[in-house]
C-alpha atoms as a PDB file:
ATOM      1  CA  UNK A   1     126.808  84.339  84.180  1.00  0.00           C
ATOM      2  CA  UNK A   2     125.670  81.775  81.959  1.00  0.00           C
ATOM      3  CA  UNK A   3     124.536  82.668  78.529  1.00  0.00           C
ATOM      4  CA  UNK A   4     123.177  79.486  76.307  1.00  0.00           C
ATOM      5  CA  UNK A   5     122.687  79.389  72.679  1.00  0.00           C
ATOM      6  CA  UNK A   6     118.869  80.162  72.757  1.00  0.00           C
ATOM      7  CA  UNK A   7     119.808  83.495  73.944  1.00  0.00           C
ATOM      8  CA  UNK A   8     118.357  83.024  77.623  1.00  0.00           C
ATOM      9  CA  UNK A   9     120.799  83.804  79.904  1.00  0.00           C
ATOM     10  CA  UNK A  10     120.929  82.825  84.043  1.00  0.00           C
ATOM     11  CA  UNK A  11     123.475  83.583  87.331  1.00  0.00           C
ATOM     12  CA  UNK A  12     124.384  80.411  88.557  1.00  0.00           C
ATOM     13  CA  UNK A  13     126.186  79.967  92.117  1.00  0.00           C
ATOM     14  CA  UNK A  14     128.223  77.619  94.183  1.00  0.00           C
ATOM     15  CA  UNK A  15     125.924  78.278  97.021  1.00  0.00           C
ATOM     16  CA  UNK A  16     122.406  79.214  97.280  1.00  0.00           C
ATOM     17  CA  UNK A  17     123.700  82.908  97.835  1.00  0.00           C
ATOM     18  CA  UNK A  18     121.299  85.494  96.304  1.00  0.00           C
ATOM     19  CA  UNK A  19     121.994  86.957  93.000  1.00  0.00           C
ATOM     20  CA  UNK A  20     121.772  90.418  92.681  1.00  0.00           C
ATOM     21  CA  UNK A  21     122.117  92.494  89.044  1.00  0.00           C
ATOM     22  CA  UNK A  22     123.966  95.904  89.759  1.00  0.00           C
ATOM     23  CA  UNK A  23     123.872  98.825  87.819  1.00  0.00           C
ATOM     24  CA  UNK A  24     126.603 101.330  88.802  1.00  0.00           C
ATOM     25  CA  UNK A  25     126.854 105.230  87.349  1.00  0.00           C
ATOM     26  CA  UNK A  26     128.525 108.466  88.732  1.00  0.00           C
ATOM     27  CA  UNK A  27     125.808 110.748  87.297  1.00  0.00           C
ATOM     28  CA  UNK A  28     126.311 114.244  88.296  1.00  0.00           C
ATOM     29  CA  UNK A  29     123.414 115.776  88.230  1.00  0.00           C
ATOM     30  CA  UNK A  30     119.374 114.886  89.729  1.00  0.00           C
ATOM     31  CA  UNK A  31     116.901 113.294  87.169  1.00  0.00           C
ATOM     32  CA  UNK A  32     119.705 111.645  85.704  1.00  0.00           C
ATOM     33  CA  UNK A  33     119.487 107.670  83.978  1.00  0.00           C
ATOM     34  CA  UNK A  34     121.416 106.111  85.517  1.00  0.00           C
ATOM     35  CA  UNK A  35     120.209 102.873  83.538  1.00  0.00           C
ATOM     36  CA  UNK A  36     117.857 101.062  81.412  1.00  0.00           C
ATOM     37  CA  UNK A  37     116.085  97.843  80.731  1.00  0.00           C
ATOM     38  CA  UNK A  38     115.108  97.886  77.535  1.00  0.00           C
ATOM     39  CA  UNK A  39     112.611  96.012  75.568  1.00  0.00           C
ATOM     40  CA  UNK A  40     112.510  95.669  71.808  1.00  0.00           C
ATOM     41  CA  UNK A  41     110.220  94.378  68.984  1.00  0.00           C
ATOM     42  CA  UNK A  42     111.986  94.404  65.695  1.00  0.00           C
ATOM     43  CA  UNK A  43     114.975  96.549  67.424  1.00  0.00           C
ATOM     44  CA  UNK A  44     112.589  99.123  68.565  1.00  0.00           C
ATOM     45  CA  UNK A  45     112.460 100.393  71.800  1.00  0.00           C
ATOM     46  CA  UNK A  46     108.699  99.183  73.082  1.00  0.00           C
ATOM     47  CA  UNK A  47     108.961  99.085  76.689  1.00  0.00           C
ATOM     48  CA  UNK A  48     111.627 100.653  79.431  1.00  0.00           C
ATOM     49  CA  UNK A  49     112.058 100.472  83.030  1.00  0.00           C
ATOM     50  CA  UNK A  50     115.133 103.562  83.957  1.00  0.00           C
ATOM     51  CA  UNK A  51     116.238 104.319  87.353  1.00  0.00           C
ATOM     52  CA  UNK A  52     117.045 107.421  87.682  1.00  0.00           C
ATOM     53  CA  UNK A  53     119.030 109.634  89.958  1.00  0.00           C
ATOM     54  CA  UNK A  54     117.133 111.629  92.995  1.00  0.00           C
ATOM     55  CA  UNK A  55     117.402 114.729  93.671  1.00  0.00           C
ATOM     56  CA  UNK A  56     120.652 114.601  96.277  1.00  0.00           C
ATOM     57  CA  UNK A  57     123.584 114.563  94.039  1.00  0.00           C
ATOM     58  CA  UNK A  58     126.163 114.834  97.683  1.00  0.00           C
ATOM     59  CA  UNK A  59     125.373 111.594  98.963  1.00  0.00           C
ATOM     60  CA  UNK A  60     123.840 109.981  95.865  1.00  0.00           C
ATOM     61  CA  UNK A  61     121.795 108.080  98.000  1.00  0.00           C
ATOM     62  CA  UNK A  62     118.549 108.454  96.507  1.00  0.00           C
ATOM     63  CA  UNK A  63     117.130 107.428  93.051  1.00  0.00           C
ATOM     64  CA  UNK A  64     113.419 106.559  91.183  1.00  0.00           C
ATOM     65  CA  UNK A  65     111.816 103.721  89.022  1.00  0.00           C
ATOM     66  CA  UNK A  66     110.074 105.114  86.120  1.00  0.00           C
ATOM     67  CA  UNK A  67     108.336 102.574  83.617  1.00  0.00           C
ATOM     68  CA  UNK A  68     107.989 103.533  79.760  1.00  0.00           C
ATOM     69  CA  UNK A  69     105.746 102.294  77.183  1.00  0.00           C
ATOM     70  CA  UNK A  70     105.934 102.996  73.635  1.00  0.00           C
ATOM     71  CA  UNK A  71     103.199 103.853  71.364  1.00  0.00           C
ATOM     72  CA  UNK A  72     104.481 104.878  67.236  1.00  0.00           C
ATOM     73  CA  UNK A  73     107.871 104.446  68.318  1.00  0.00           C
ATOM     74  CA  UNK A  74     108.002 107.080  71.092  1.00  0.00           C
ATOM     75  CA  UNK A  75     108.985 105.699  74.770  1.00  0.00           C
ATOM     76  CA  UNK A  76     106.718 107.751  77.106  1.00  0.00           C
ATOM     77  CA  UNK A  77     106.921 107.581  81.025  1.00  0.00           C
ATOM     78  CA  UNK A  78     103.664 106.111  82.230  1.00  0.00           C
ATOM     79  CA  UNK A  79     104.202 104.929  85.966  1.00  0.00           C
ATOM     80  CA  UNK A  80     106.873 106.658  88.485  1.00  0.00           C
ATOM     81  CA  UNK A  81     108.046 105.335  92.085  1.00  0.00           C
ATOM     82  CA  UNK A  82     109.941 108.684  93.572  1.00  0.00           C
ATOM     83  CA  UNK A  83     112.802 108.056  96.573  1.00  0.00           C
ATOM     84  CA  UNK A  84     109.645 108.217  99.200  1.00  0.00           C
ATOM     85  CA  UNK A  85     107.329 105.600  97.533  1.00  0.00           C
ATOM     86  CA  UNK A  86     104.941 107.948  95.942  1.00  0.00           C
ATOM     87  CA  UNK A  87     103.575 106.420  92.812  1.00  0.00           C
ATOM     88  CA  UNK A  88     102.509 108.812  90.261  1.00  0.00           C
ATOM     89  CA  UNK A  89     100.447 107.093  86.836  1.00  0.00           C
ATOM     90  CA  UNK A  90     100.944 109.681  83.928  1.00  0.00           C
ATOM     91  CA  UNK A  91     102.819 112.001  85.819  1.00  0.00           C
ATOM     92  CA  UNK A  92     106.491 112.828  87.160  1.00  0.00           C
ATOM     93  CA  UNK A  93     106.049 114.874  90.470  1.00  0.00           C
ATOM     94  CA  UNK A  94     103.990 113.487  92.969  1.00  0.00           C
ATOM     95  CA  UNK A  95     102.670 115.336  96.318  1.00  0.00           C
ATOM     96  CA  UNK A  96     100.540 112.140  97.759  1.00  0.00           C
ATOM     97  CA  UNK A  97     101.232 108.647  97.650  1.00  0.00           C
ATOM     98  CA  UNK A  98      99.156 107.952  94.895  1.00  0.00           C
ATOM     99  CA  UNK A  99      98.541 110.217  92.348  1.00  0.00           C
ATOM    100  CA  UNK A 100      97.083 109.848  88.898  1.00  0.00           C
ATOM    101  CA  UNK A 101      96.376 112.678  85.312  1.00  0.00           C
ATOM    102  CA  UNK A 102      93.210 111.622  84.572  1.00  0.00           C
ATOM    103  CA  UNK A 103      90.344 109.094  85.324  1.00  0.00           C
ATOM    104  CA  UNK A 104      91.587 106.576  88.048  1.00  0.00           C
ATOM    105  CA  UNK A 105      88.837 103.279  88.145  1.00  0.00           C
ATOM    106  CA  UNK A 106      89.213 101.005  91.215  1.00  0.00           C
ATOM    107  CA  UNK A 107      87.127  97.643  91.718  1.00  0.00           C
ATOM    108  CA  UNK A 108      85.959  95.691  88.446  1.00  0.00           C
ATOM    109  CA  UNK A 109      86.907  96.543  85.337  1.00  0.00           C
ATOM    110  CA  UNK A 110      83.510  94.905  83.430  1.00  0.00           C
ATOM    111  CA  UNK A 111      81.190  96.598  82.076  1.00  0.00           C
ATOM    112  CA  UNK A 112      78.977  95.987  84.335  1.00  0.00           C
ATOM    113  CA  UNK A 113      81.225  97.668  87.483  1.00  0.00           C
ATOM    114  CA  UNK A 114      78.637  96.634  90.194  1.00  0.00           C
ATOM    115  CA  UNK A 115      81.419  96.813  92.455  1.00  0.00           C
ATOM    116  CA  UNK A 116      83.739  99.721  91.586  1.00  0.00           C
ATOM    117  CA  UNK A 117      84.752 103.051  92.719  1.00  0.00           C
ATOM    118  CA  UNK A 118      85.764 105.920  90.051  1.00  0.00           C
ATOM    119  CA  UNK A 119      87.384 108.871  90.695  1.00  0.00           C
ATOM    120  CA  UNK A 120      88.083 111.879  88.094  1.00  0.00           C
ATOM    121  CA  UNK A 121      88.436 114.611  87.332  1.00  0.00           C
ATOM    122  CA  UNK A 122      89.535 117.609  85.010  1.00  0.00           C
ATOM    123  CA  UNK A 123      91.394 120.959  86.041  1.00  0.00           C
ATOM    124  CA  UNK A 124      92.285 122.011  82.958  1.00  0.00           C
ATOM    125  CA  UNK A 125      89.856 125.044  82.313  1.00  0.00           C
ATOM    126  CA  UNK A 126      87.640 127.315  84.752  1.00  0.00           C
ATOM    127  CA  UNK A 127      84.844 125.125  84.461  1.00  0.00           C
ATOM    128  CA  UNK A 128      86.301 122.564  86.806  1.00  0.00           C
ATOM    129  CA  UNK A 129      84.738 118.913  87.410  1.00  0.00           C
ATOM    130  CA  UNK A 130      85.419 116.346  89.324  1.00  0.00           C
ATOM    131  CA  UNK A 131      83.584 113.531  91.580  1.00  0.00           C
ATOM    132  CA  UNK A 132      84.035 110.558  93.186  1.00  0.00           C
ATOM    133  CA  UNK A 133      81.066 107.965  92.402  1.00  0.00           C
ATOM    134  CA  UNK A 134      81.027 104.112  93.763  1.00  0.00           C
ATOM    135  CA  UNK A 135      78.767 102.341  92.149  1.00  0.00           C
ATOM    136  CA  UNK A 136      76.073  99.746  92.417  1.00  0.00           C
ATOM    137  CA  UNK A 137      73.718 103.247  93.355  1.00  0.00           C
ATOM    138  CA  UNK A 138      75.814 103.515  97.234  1.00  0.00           C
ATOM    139  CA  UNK A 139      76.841 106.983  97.070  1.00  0.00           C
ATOM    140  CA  UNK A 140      78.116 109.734  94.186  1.00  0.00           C
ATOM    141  CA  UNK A 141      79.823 113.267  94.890  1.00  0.00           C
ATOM    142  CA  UNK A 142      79.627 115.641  92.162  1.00  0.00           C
ATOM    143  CA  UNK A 143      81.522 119.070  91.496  1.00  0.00           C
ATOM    144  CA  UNK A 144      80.069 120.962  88.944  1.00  0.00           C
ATOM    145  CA  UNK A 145      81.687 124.329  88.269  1.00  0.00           C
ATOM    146  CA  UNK A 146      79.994 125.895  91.265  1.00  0.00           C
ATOM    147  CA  UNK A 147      77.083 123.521  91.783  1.00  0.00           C
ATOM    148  CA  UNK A 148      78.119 120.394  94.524  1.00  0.00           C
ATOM    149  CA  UNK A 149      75.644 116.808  94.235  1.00  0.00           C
ATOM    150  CA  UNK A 150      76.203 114.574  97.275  1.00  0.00           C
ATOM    151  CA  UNK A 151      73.606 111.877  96.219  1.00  0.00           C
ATOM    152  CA  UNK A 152      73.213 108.827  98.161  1.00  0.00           C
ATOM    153  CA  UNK A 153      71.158 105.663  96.286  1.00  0.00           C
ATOM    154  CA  UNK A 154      71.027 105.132  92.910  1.00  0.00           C
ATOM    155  CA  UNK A 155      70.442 107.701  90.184  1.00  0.00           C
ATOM    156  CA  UNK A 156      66.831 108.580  89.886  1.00  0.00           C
ATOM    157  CA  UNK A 157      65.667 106.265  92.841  1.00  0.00           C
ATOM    158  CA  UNK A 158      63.354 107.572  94.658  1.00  0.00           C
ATOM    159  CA  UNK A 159      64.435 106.532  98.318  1.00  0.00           C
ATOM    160  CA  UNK A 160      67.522 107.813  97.765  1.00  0.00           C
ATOM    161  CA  UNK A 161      68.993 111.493  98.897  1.00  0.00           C
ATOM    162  CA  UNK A 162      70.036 114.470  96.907  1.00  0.00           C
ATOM    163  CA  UNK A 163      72.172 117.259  99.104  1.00  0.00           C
ATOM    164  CA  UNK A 164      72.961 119.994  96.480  1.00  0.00           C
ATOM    165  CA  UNK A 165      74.504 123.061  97.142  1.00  0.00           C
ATOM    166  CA  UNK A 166      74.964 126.191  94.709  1.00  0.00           C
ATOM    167  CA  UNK A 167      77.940 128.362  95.091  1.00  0.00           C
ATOM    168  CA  UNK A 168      78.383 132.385  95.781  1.00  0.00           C
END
């Protein structure tokens, strides 16, 4: 390890062997840190990557990435990789292999989005919504409480195709 006096610091090697950085813990119980990399304005915590320990505390063998960011001082998980490569954004516990709380946006990010595909939606109450809508007028799928849209061309064209179907 080489550390120089502008505070960078660098693994150096006799041979071009790979360098590796291990972190080593005997936690004892799942969900565990087992440890941090830490980044700090003004010696506050504003970013953290933590691996933690899996759920199999015999063989120890198993372990997740979880990445923090910190808004008015308070690190909050925003991004988890579990032991089976599920990624969950804004959320711990993951049943698919991608899995997001809230609005997820793929495609351009402009305002514009003639190329995008959005998918959303909100379980929080009875009134449930979601839909999946790709823009640029291709196709939209709407869940309205009971009410279902499958609309193909864009909104209010005229040579597109509404399918709507109202619930019991």
């Amino acid at each position: 390890l080489v550390v120089g006096r502008d505070g960078y610091f660098g693994f150096t090697s006799p041979t071009d062997a790979a360098r590796q950085v291990i972190f080593n813990a005997n936690r004892g119980s799942a969900a565990d840190t087992i440890a941090n990399i830490n980044w700090q304005w003004n010696s506050k915590n504003v970013a953290q990557i933590r691996g933690v320990a899996g759920a199999d505390t015999t063989n120890k063998d198993d372990g997740h990435l979880a990445f923090f960011t910190s808004a008015a001082n308070s690190l909050v998980e925003r991004l988890r990789i579990d032991s089976a490569g599920k990624v969950g954004i804004n959320r711990e516990a993951t049943q698919h292999p991608l899995e997001s709380s809230g609005r997820l946006l793929l495609g351009l990010t402009s305002d514009s989005r003639t190329t995008s595909m959005i998918i959303s939606g909100n379980s929080s109450n009875s009134a449930s919504q979601s839909q999946l809508h790709m823009d640029s007028g291709t196709a939209s799928i709407s869940n309205n409480d009971s009410l279902g849209i499958i609309r193909f061309g864009a909104t209010g064209d005229r040579r597109g195709a509404d399918i709507r179907g109202v619930g019991d």
